[in-house]
N, C-alpha and C. Protein backbone atom coordinates (compact mmCIF):
# COMPACT_ATOMS: atom_id res chain seq x y z
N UNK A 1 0.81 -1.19 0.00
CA UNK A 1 0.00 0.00 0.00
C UNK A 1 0.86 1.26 0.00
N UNK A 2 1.91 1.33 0.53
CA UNK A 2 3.21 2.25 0.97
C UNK A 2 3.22 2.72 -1.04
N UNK A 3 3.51 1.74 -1.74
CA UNK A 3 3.64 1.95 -3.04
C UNK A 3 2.85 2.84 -3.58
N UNK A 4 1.30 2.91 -3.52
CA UNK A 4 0.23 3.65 -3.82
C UNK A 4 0.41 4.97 -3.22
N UNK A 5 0.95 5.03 -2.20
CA UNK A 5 0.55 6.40 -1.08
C UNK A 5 1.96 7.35 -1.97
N UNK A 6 2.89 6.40 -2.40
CA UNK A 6 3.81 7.17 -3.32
C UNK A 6 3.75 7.87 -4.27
N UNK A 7 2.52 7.08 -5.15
CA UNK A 7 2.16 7.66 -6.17
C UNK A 7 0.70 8.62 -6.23
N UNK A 8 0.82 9.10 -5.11
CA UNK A 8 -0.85 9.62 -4.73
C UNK A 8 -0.66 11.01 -5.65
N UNK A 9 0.76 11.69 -5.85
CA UNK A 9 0.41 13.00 -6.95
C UNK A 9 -0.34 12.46 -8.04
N UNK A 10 0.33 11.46 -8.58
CA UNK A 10 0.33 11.18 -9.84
C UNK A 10 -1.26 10.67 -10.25
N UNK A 11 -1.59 9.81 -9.13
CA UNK A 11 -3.21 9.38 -9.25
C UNK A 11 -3.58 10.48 -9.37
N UNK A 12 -3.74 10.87 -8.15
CA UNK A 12 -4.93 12.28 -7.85
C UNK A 12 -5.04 12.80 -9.32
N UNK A 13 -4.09 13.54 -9.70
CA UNK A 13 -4.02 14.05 -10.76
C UNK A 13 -4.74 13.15 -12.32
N UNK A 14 -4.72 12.15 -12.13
CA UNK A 14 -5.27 11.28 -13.27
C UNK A 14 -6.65 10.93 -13.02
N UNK A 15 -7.51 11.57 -11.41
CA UNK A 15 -8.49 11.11 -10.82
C UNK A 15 -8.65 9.73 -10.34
N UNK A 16 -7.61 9.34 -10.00
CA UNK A 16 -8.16 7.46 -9.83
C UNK A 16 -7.74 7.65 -8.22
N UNK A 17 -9.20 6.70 -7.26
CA UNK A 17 -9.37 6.34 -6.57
C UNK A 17 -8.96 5.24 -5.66
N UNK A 18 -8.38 5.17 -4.85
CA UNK A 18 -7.88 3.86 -4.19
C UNK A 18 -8.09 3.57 -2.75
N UNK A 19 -8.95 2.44 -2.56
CA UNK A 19 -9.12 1.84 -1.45
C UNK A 19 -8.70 0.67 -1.10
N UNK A 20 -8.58 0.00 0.08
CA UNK A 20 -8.29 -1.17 0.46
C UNK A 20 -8.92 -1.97 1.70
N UNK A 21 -9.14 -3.43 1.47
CA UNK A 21 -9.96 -4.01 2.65
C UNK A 21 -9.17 -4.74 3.00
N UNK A 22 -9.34 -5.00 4.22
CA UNK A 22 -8.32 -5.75 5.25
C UNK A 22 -9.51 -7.01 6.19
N UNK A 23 -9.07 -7.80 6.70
CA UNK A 23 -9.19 -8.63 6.98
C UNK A 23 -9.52 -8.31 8.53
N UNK A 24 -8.57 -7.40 9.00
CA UNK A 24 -8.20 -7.30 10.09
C UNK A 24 -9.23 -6.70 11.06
N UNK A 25 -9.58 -6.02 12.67
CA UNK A 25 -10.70 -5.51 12.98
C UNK A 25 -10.50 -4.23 12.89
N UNK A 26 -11.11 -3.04 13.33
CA UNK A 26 -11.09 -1.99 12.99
C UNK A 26 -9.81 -1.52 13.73
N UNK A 27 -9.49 -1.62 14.40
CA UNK A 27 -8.22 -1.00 15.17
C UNK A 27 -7.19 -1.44 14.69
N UNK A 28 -7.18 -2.44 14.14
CA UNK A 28 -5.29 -2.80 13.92
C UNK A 28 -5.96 -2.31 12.21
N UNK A 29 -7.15 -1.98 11.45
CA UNK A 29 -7.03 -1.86 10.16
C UNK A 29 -7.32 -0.05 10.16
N UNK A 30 -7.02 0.52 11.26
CA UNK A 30 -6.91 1.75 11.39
C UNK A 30 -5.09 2.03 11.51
N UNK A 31 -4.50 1.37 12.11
CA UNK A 31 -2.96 1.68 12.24
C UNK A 31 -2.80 1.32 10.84
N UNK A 32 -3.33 0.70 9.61
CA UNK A 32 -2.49 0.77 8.44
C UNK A 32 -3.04 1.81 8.07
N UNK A 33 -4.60 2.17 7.93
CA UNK A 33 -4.40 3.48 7.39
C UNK A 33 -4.25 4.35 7.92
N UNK A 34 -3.71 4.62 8.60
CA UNK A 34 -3.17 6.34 9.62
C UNK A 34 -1.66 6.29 8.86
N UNK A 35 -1.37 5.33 7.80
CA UNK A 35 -0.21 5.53 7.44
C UNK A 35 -0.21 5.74 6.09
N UNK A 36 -1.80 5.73 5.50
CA UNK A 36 -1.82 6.20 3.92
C UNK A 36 -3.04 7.02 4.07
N UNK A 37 -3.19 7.62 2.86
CA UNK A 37 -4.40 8.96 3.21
C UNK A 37 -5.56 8.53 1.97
N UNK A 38 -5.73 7.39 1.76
CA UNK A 38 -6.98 6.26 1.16
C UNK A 38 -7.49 5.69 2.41
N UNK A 39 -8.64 5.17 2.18
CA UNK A 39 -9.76 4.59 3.10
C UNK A 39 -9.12 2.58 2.99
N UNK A 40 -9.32 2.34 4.03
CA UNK A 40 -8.74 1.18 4.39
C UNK A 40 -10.05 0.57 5.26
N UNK A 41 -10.86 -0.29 4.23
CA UNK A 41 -11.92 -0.49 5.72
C UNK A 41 -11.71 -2.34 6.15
N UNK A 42 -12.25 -2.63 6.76
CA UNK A 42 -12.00 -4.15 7.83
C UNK A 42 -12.42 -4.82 7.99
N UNK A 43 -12.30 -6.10 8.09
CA UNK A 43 -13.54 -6.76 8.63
C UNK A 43 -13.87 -8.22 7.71
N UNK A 44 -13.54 -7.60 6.45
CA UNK A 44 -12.93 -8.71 5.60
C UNK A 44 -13.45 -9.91 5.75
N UNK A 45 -14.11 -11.20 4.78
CA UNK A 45 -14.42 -12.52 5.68
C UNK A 45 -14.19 -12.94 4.31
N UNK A 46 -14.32 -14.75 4.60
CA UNK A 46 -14.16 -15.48 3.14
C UNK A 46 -15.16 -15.12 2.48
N UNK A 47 -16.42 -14.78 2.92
CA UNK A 47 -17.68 -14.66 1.82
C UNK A 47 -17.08 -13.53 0.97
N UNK A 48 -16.31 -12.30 1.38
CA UNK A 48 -15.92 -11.24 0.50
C UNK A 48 -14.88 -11.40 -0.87
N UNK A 49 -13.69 -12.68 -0.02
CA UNK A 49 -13.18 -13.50 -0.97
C UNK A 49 -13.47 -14.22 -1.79
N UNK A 50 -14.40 -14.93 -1.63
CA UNK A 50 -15.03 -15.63 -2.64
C UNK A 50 -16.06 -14.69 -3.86
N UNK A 51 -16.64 -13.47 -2.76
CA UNK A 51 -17.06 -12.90 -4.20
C UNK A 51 -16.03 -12.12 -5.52
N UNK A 52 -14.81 -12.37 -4.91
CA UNK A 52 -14.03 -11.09 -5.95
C UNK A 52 -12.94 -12.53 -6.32
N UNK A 53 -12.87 -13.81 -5.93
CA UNK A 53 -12.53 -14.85 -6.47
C UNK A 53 -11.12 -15.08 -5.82
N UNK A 54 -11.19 -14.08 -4.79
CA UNK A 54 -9.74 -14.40 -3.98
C UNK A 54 -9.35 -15.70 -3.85
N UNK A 55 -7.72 -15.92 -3.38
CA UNK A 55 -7.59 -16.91 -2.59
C UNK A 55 -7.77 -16.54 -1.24
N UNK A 56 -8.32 -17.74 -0.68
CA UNK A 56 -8.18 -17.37 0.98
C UNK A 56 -7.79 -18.25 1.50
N UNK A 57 -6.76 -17.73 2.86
CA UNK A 57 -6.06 -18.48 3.74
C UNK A 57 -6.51 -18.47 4.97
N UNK A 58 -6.20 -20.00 6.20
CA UNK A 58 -6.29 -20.14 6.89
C UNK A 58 -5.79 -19.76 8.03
N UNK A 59 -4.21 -19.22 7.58
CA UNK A 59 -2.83 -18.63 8.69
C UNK A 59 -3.85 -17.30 9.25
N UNK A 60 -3.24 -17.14 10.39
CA UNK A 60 -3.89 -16.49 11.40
C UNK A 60 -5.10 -15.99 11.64
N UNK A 61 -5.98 -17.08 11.57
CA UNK A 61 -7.51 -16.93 11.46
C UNK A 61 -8.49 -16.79 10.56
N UNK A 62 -7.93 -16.77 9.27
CA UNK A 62 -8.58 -16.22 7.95
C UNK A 62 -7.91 -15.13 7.37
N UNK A 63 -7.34 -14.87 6.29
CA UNK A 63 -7.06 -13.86 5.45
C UNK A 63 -7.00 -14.17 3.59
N UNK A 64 -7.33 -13.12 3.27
CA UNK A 64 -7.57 -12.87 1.69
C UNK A 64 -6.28 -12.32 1.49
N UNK A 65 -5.91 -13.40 0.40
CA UNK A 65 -4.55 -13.08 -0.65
C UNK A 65 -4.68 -11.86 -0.62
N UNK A 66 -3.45 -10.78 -1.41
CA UNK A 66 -3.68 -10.23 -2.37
C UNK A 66 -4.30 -9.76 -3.56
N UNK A 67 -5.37 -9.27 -3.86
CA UNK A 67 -6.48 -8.81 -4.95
C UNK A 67 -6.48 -7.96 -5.30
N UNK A 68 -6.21 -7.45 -6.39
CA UNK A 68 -5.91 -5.97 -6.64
C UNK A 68 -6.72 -5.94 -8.23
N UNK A 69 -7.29 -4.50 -8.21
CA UNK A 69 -8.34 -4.23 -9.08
C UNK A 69 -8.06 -3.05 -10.04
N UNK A 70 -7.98 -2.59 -11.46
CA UNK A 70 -7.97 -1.35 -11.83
C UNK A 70 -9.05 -1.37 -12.68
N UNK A 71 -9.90 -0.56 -12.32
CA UNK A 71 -11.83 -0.35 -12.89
C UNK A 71 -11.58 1.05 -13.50
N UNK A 72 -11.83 0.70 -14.61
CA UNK A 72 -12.16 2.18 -15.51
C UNK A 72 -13.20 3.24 -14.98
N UNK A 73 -13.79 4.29 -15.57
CA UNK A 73 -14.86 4.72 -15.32
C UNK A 73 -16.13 4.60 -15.64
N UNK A 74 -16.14 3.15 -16.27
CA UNK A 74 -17.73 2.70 -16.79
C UNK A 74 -17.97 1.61 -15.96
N UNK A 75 -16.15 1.38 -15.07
CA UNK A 75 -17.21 0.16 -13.81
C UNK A 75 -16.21 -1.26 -14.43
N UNK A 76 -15.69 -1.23 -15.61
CA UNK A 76 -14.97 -2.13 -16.06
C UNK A 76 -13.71 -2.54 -15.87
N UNK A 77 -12.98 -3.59 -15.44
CA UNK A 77 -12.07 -4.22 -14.73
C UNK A 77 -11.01 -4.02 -15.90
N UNK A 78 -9.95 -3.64 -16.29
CA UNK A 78 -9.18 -3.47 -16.70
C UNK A 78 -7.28 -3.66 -16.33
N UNK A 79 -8.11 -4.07 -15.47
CA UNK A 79 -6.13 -5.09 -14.79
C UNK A 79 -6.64 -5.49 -13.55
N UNK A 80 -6.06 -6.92 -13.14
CA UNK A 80 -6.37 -7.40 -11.90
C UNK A 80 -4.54 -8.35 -11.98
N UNK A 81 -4.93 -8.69 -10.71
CA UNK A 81 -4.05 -9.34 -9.85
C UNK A 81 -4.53 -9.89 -8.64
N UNK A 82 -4.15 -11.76 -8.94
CA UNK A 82 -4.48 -12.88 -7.68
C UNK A 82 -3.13 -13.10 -7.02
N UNK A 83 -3.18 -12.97 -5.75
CA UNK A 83 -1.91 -13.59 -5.60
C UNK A 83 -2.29 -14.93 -4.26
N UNK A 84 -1.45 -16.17 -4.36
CA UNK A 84 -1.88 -16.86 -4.04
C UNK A 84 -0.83 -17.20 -2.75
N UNK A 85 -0.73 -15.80 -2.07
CA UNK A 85 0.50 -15.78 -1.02
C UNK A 85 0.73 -14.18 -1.07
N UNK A 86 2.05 -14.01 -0.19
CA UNK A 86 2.07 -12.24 -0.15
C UNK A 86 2.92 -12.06 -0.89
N UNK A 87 3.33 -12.25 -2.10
CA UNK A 87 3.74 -12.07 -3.43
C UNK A 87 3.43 -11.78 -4.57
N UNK A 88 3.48 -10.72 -5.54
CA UNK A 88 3.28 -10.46 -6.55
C UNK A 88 2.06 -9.31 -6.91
N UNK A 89 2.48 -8.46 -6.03
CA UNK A 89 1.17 -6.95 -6.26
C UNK A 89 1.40 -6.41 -7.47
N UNK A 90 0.17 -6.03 -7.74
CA UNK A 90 0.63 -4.69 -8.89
C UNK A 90 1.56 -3.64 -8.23
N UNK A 91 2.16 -3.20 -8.92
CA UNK A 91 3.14 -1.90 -8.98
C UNK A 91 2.27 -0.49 -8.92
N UNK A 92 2.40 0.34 -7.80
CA UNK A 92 1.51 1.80 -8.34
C UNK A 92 2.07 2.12 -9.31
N UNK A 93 3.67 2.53 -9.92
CA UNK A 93 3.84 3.35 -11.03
C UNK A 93 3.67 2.23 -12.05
N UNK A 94 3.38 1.36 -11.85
CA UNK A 94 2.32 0.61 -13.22
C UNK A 94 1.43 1.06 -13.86
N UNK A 95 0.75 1.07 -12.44
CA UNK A 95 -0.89 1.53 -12.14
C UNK A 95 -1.06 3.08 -13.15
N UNK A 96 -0.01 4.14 -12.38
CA UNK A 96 -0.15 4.90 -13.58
C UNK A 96 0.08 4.75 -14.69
N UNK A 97 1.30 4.29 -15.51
CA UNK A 97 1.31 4.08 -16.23
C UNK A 97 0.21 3.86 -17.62
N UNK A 98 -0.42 2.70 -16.98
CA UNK A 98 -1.98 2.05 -17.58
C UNK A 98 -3.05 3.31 -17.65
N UNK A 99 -3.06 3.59 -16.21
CA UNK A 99 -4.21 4.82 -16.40
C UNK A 99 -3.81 5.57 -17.74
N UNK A 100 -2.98 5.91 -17.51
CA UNK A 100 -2.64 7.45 -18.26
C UNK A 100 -2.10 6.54 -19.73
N UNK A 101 -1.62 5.65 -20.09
CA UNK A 101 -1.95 4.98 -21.65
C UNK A 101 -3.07 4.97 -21.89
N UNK A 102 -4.57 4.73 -21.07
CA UNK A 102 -5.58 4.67 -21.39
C UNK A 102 -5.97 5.47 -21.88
N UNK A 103 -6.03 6.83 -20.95
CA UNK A 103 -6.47 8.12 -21.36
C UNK A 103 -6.09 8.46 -22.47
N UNK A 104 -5.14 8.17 -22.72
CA UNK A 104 -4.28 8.92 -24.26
C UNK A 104 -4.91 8.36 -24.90
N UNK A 105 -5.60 7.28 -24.49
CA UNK A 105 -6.55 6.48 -26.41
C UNK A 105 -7.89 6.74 -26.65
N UNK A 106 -7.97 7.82 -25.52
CA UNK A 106 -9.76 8.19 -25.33
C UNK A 106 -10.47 8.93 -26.98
């Protein structure tokens, strides 16, 4: 997430939005976000995993892989990422990247 909060000029500026759900309860999923200035909400369960096709794990009580989403502005999924362990996120200066190739083909 540290990655994203890096590139927060560059979003903002391209308008793209970024949130994240955590697994975790509200207090320990408040200490991650008091450290990025996106909404981080909690609470997280396998039913949430299973709707977005996560993997989910059993290690420390339940947690959802890695899932990462880039949705255009008509709502359409345009890059994703499963990870089936804590390996292999998208990149934020990817992330821009893509945005802003997109835009250029508008």
């Amino acid at each position: 997430m540290v990655g994203f909060e890096n590139e927060k000029d560059n979003l903002d500026r391209l308008g793209a939005k970024v949130f994240a759900a955590s697994v975790d309860d509200e207090e320990k999923a408040g200490e991650v976000a008091a450290e990025v200035s996106f909404p981080v909400g909690h609470g997280a369960a396998q039913a949430d995993a299973e709707k977005i096709g996560a993997w989910w794990g059993e290690q420390r009580g339940g947690i959802i892989q890695p899932s990462e989403f880039v949705i255009n502005d008509e709502g359409k999924v345009v890059a994703s990422s499963y990870s089936a362990g804590p390996l292999g996120r998208i990149d934020a200066a990817d992330v821009v990247r893509l945005i802003t190739r997109l835009e250029s083909m508008k």
